[in-house]
Structure formats: C-alpha cells, structure tokens
C-alpha atoms as a PDB file:
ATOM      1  CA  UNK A   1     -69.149  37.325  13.113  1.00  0.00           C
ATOM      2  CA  UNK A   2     -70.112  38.828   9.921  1.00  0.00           C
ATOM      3  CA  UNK A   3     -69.519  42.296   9.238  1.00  0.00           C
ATOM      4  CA  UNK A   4     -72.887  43.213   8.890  1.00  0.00           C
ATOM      5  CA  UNK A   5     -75.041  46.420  10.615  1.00  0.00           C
ATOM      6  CA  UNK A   6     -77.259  44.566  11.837  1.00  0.00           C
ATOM      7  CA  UNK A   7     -78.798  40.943  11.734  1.00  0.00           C
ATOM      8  CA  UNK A   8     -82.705  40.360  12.724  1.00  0.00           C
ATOM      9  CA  UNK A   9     -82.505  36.908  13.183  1.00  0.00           C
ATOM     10  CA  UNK A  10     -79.214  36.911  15.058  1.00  0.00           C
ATOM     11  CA  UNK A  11     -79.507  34.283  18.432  1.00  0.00           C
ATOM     12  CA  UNK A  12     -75.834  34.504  19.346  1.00  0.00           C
ATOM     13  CA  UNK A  13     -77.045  35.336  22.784  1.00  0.00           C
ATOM     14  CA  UNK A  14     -79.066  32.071  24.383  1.00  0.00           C
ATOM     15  CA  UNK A  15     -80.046  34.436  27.481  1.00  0.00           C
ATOM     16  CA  UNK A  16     -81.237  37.126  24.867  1.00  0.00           C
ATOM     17  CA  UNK A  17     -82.767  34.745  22.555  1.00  0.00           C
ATOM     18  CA  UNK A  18     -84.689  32.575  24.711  1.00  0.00           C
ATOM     19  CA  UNK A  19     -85.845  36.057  26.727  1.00  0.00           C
ATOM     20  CA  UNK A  20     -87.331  37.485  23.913  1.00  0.00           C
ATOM     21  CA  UNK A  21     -89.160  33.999  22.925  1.00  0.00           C
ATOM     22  CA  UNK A  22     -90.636  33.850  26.369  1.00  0.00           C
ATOM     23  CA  UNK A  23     -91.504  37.609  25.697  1.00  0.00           C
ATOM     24  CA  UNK A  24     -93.524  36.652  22.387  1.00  0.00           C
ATOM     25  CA  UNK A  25     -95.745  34.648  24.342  1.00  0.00           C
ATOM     26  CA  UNK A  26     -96.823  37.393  26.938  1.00  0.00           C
ATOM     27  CA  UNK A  27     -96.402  39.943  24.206  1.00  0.00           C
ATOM     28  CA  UNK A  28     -97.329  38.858  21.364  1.00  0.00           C
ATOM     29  CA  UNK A  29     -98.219  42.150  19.346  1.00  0.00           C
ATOM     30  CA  UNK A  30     -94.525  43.401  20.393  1.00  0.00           C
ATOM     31  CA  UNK A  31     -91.500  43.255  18.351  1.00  0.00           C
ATOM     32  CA  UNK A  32     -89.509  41.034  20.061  1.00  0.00           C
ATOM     33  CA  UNK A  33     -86.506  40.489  18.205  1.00  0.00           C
ATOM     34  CA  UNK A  34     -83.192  42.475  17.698  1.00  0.00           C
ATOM     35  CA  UNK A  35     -83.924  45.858  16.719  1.00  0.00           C
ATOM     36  CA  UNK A  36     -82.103  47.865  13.704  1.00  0.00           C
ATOM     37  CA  UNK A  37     -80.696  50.978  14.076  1.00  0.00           C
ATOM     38  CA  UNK A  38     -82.583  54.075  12.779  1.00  0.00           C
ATOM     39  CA  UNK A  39     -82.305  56.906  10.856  1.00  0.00           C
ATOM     40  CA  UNK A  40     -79.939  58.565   7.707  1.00  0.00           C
ATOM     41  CA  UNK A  41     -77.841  55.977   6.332  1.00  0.00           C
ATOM     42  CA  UNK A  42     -75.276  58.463   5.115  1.00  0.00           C
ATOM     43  CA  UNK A  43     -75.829  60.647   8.417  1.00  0.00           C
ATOM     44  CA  UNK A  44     -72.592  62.366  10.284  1.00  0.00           C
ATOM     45  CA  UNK A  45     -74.175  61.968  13.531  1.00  0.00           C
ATOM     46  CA  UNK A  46     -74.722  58.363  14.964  1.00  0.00           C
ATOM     47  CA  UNK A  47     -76.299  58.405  18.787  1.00  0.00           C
ATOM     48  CA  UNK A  48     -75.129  54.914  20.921  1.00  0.00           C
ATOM     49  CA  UNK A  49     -77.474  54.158  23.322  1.00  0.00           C
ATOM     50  CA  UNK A  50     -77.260  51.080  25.715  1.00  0.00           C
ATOM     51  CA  UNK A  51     -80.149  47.989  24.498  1.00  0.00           C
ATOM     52  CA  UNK A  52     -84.012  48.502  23.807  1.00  0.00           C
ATOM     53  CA  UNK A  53     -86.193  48.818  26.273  1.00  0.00           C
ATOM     54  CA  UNK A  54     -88.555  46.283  27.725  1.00  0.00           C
ATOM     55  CA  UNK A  55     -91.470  48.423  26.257  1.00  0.00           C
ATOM     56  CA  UNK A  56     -90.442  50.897  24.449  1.00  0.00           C
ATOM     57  CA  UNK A  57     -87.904  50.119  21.830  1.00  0.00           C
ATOM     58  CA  UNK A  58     -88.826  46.087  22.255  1.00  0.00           C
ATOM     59  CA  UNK A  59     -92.650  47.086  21.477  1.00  0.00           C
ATOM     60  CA  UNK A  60     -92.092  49.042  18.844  1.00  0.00           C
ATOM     61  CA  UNK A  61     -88.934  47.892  16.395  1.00  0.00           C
ATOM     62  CA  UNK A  62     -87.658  51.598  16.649  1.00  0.00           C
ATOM     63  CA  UNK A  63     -84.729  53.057  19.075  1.00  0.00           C
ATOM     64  CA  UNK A  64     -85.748  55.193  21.420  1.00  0.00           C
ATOM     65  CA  UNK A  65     -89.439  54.687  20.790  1.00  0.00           C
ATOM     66  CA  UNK A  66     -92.264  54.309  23.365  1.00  0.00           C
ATOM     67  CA  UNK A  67     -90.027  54.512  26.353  1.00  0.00           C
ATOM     68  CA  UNK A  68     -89.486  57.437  28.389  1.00  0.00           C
ATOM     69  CA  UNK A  69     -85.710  57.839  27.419  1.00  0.00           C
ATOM     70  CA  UNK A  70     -87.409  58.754  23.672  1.00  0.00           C
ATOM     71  CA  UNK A  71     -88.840  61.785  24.841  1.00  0.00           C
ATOM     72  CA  UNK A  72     -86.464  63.939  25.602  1.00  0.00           C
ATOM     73  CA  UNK A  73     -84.172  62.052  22.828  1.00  0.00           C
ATOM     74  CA  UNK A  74     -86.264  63.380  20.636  1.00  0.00           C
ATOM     75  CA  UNK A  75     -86.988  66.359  21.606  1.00  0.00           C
ATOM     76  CA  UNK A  76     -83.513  67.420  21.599  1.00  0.00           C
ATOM     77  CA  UNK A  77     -82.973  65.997  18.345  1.00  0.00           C
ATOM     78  CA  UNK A  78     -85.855  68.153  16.571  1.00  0.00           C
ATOM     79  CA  UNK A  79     -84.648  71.127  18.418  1.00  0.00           C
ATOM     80  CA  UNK A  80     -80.846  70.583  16.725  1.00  0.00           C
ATOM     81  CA  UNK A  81     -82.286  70.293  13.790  1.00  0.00           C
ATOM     82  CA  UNK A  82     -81.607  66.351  13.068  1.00  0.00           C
ATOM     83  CA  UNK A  83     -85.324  65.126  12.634  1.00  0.00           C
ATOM     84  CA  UNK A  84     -88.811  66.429  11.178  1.00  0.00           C
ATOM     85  CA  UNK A  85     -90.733  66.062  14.520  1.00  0.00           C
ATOM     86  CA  UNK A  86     -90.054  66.143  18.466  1.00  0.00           C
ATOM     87  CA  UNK A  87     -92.300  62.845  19.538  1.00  0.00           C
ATOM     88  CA  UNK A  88     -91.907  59.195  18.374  1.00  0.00           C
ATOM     89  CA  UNK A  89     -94.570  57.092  18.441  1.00  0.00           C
ATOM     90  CA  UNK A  90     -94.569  54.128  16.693  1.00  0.00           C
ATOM     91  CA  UNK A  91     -92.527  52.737  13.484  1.00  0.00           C
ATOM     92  CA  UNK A  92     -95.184  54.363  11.477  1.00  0.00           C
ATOM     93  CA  UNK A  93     -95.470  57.902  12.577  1.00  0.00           C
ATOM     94  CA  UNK A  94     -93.615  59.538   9.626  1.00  0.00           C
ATOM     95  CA  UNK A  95     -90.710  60.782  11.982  1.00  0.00           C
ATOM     96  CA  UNK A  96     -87.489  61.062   9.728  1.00  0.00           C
ATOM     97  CA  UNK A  97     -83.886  61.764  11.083  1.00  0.00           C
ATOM     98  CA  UNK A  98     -81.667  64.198   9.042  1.00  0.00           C
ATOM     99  CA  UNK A  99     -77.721  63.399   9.049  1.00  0.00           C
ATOM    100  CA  UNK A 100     -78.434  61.494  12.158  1.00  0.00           C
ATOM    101  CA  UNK A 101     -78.479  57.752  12.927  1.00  0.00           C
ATOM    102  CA  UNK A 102     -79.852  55.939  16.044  1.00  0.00           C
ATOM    103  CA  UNK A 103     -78.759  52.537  16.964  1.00  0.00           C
ATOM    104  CA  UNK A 104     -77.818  50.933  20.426  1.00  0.00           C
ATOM    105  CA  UNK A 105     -74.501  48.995  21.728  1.00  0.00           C
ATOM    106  CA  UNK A 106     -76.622  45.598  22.442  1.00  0.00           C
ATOM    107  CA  UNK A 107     -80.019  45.460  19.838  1.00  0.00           C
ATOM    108  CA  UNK A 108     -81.738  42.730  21.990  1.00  0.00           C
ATOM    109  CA  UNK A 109     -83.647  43.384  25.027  1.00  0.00           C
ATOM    110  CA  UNK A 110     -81.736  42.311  28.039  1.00  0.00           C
ATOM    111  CA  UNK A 111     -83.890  41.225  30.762  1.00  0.00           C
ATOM    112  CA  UNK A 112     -83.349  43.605  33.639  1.00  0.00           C
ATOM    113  CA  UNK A 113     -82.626  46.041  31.047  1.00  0.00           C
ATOM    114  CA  UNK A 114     -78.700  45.252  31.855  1.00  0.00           C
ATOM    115  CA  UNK A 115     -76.521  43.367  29.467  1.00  0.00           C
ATOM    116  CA  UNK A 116     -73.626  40.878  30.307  1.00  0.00           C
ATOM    117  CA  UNK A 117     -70.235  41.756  28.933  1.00  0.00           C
ATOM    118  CA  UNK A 118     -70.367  38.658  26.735  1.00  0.00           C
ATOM    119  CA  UNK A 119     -73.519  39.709  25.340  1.00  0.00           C
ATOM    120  CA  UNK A 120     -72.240  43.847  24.844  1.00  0.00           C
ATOM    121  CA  UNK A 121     -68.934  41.759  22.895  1.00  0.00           C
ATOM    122  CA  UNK A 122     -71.011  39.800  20.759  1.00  0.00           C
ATOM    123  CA  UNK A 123     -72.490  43.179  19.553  1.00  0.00           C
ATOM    124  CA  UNK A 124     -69.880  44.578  18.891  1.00  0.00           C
ATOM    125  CA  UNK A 125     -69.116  43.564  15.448  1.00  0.00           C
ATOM    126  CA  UNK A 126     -71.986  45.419  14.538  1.00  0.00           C
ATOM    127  CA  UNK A 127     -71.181  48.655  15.860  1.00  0.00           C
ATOM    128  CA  UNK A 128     -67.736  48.229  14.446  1.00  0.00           C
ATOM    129  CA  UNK A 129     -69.428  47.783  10.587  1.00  0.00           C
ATOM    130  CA  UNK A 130     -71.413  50.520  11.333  1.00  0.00           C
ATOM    131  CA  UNK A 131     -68.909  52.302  12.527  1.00  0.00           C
ATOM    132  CA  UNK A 132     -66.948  52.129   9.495  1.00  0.00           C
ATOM    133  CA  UNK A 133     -69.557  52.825   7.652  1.00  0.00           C
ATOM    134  CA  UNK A 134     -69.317  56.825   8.801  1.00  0.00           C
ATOM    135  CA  UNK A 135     -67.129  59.409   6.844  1.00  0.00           C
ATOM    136  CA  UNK A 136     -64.653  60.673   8.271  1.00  0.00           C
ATOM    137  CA  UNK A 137     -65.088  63.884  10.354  1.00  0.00           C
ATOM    138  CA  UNK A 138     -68.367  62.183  12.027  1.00  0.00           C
ATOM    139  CA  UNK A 139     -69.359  62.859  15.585  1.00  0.00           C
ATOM    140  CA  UNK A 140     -70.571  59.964  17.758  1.00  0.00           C
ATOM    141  CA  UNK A 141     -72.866  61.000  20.828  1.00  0.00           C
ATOM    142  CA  UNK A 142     -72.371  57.693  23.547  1.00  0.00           C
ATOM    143  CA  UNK A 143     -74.799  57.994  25.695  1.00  0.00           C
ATOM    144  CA  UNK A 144     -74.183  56.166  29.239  1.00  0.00           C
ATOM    145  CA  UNK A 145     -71.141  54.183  30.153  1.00  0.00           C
ATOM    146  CA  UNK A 146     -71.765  51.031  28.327  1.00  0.00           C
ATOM    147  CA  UNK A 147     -71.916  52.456  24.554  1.00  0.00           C
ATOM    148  CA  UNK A 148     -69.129  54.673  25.600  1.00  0.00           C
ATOM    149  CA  UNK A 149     -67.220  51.016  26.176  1.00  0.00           C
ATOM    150  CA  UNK A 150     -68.577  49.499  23.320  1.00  0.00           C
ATOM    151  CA  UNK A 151     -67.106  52.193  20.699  1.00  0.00           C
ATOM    152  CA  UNK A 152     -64.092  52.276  22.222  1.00  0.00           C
ATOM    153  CA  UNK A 153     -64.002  48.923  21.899  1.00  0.00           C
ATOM    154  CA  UNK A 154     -65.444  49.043  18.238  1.00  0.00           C
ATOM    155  CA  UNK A 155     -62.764  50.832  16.626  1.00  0.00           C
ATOM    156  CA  UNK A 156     -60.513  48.458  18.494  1.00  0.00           C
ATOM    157  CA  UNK A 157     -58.775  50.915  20.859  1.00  0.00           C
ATOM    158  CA  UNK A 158     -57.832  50.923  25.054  1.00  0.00           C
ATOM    159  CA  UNK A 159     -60.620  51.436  27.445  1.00  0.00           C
ATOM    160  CA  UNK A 160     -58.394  53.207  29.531  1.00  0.00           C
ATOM    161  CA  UNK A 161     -56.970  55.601  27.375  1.00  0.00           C
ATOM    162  CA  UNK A 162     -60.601  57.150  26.628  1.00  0.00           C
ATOM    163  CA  UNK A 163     -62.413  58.132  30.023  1.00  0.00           C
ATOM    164  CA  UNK A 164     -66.339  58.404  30.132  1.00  0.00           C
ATOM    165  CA  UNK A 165     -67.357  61.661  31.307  1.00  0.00           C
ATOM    166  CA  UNK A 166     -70.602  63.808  30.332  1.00  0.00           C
ATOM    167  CA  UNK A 167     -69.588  66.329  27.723  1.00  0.00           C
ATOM    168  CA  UNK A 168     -66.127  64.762  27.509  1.00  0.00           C
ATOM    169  CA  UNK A 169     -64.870  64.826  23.745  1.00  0.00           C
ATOM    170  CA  UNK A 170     -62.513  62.205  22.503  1.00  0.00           C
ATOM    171  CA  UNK A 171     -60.581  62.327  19.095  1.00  0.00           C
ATOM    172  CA  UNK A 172     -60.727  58.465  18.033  1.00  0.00           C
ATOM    173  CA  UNK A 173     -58.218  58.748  14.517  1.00  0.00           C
ATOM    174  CA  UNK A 174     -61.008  60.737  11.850  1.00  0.00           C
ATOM    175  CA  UNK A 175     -63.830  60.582  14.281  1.00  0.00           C
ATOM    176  CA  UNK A 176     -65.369  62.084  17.405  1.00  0.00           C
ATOM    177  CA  UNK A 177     -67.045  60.910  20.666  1.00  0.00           C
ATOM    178  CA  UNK A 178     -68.656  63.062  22.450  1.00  0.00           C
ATOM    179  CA  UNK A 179     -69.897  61.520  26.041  1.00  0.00           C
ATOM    180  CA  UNK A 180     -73.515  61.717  27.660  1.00  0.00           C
ATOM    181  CA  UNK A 181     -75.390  60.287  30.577  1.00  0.00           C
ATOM    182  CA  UNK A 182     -78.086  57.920  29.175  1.00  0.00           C
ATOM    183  CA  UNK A 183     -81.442  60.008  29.014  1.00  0.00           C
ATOM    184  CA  UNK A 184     -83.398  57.192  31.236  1.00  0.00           C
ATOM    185  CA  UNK A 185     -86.025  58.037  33.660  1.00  0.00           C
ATOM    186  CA  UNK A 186     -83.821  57.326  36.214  1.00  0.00           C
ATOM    187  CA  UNK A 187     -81.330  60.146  35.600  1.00  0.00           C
ATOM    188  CA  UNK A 188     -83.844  63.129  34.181  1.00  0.00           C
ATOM    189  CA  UNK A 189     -85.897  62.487  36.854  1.00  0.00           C
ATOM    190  CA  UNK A 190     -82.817  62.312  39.779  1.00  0.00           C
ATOM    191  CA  UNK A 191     -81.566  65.293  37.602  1.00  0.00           C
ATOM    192  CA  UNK A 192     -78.231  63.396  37.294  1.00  0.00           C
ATOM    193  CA  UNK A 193     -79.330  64.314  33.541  1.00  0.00           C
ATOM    194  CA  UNK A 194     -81.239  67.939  32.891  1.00  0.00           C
ATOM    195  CA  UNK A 195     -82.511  68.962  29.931  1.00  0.00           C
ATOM    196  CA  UNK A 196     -79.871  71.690  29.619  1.00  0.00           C
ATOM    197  CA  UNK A 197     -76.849  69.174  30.120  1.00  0.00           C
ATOM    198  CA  UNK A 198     -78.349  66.924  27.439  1.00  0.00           C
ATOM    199  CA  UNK A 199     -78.988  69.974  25.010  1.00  0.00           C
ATOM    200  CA  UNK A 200     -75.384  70.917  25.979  1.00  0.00           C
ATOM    201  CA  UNK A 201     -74.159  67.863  23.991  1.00  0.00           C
ATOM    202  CA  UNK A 202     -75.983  68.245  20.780  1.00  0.00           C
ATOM    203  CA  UNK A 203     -75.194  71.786  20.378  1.00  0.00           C
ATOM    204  CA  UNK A 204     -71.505  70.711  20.184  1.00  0.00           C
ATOM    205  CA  UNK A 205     -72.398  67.692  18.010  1.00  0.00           C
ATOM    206  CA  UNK A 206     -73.401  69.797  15.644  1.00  0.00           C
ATOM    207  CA  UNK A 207     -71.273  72.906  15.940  1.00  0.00           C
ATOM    208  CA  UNK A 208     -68.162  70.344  15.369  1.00  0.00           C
ATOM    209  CA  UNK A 209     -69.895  69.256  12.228  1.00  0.00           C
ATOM    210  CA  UNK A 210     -70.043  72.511  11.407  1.00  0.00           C
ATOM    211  CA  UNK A 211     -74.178  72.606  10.446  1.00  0.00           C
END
C-alpha cells in the first residue's frame, strides 16, 4: 500500500466498499466514503478512535461528528485547550483543533460498526504514515482496544508487549500512548467511561507535552 495518510477513493475492502455503495442509495446526502482524519497537521496530539459511525462520522465527512461519541470528545477537547469550541456539528461549523489531530484506526464505516481484522490491517498503512508524520515527543490518546492494536501494530511492534488498559501509558521509542475506553454511548452511559476518567486522560496528554 502506498504510504499515504489517507486515500478517499481507497476500495481495498470489498465488504467496506460495497457497504458504503449500498449506503449511497438509502443515504444519499451522506458522505459515504472513507473519511480523513481531522485537525492540526503539525499537532503533538493525535486521538485513534475505532471507524466512523453509521451516522455520525459517515454523515458528515468529519471524526467524531454527529454521533454521540463526539460530544463528550469534544467537550473534553475544548476544555484541554486543543480546539476553539466544545460541539461539532457538521464539516462546516468553523470548529478548529489546536496541536491536536483526529483520525480513526479503520476510515470506512463497517457495517455493525465492527471491523474485521483484515479490514483494521489494510488500514494500517495509513496510521503508520501518519504516524511518522508526528515529531518526536508526541502523545497518542487510543481510545478503545482496537486503535490501541492498530498503533501498536503501526509502528511495527508486539501486541503483547504493550497491554490496553484505561490510563495506561506506554513509551513506544520517541512517542507516547496513552490508553482510553472508546467514548461510545455504550460505555458513558454504562459508566464503564465517566466524564472524569475521560478528562483524566487528556489532562496527562497534555501535562506530558508540557502545554
């Protein structure tokens, strides 16, 4: 694969491709396609999240936005100081990120919201550009198991040398990983995932990066 950040008319993926055409039919005002990360291209903070959502991320071309996962994303990320507003709505609200970057381990839309590993490794490559992309001393904020894998796996190290645990901190060679639960409905609303835990993470984040 190309060492490119990010392709918009990659169809690597049959089950993702032919998904998101069958999606274009019912939806045909939504973005549908893979979306590209967002934010600061020379940012020191890069948040991994799992795949867009069905109709949030998938609706609107922008990480994070229009799904419930976005709000408190957000939120947090205005209250740290990495953005100039605490909602996104659409690709055309004005939000900016500051020295932060959003992108996702899989850019398609899987259906069931749940990836296959073949899918997460064709991906990868993409991650692993952007990846190298970051200067050294940059923090990485996984959130959920899967991105956790998928950087791991992106700067070419052992899964089991690097365990996934909320708040755990790894030391990958000049970088960082700090670990999250995903912020899905599921887990804020379960409270696997409070607002204080998730806070938790991104006042590290940035206290490592010294801001």
């Amino acid at each position: 694969m190309s060492q490119k950040i990010f392709d918009i008319d990659c169809r690597q993926c049959e089950r993702l491709a032919t998904f998101l055409d069958d999606l274009q039919q019912q939806y045909p005002d939504y973005h549908n396609r893979p979306v590209a990360p967002f934010g600061d291209k020379r940012a020191r903070l890069l948040v991994v999240g799992l795949a867009p959502g069905m109709h949030g991320a998938n609706a609107s071309g922008r990480p994070f936005t229009g799904d419930h996962a976005g709000i408190l994303l957000y939120e947090t990320l205005y209250k740290f100081g990495f953005s100039n507003k605490g909602t996104s709505d659409s690709a055309s609200d004005g939000l900016k990120l500051k020295n932060c970057r959003i992108s996702n381990a899989v850019k398609c839309l899987p259906p069931q919201n749940k990836p296959i590993g073949s899918e997460v490794n064709n991906c990868n490559a993409f991650l692993q550009a952007e990846l190298k992309a970051l200067k050294p001393g940059a923090v990485i904020i996984a959130l959920g198991g899967v991105a956790h894998n998928a950087v791991i796996r992106a700067f070419g190290e052992k899964l089991s040398q690097y365990k996934f645990g909320h708040e755990h901190q790894h030391q990958i060679g000049d970088y960082i990983l700090l670990d999250s639960y995903h912020c899905s409905r599921y887990n804020t609303q379960t409270k696997r995932l409070t607002e204080k835990m998730f806070h938790n993470v991104f006042k590290k984040a940035k206290r490592l990066l010294g801001l």
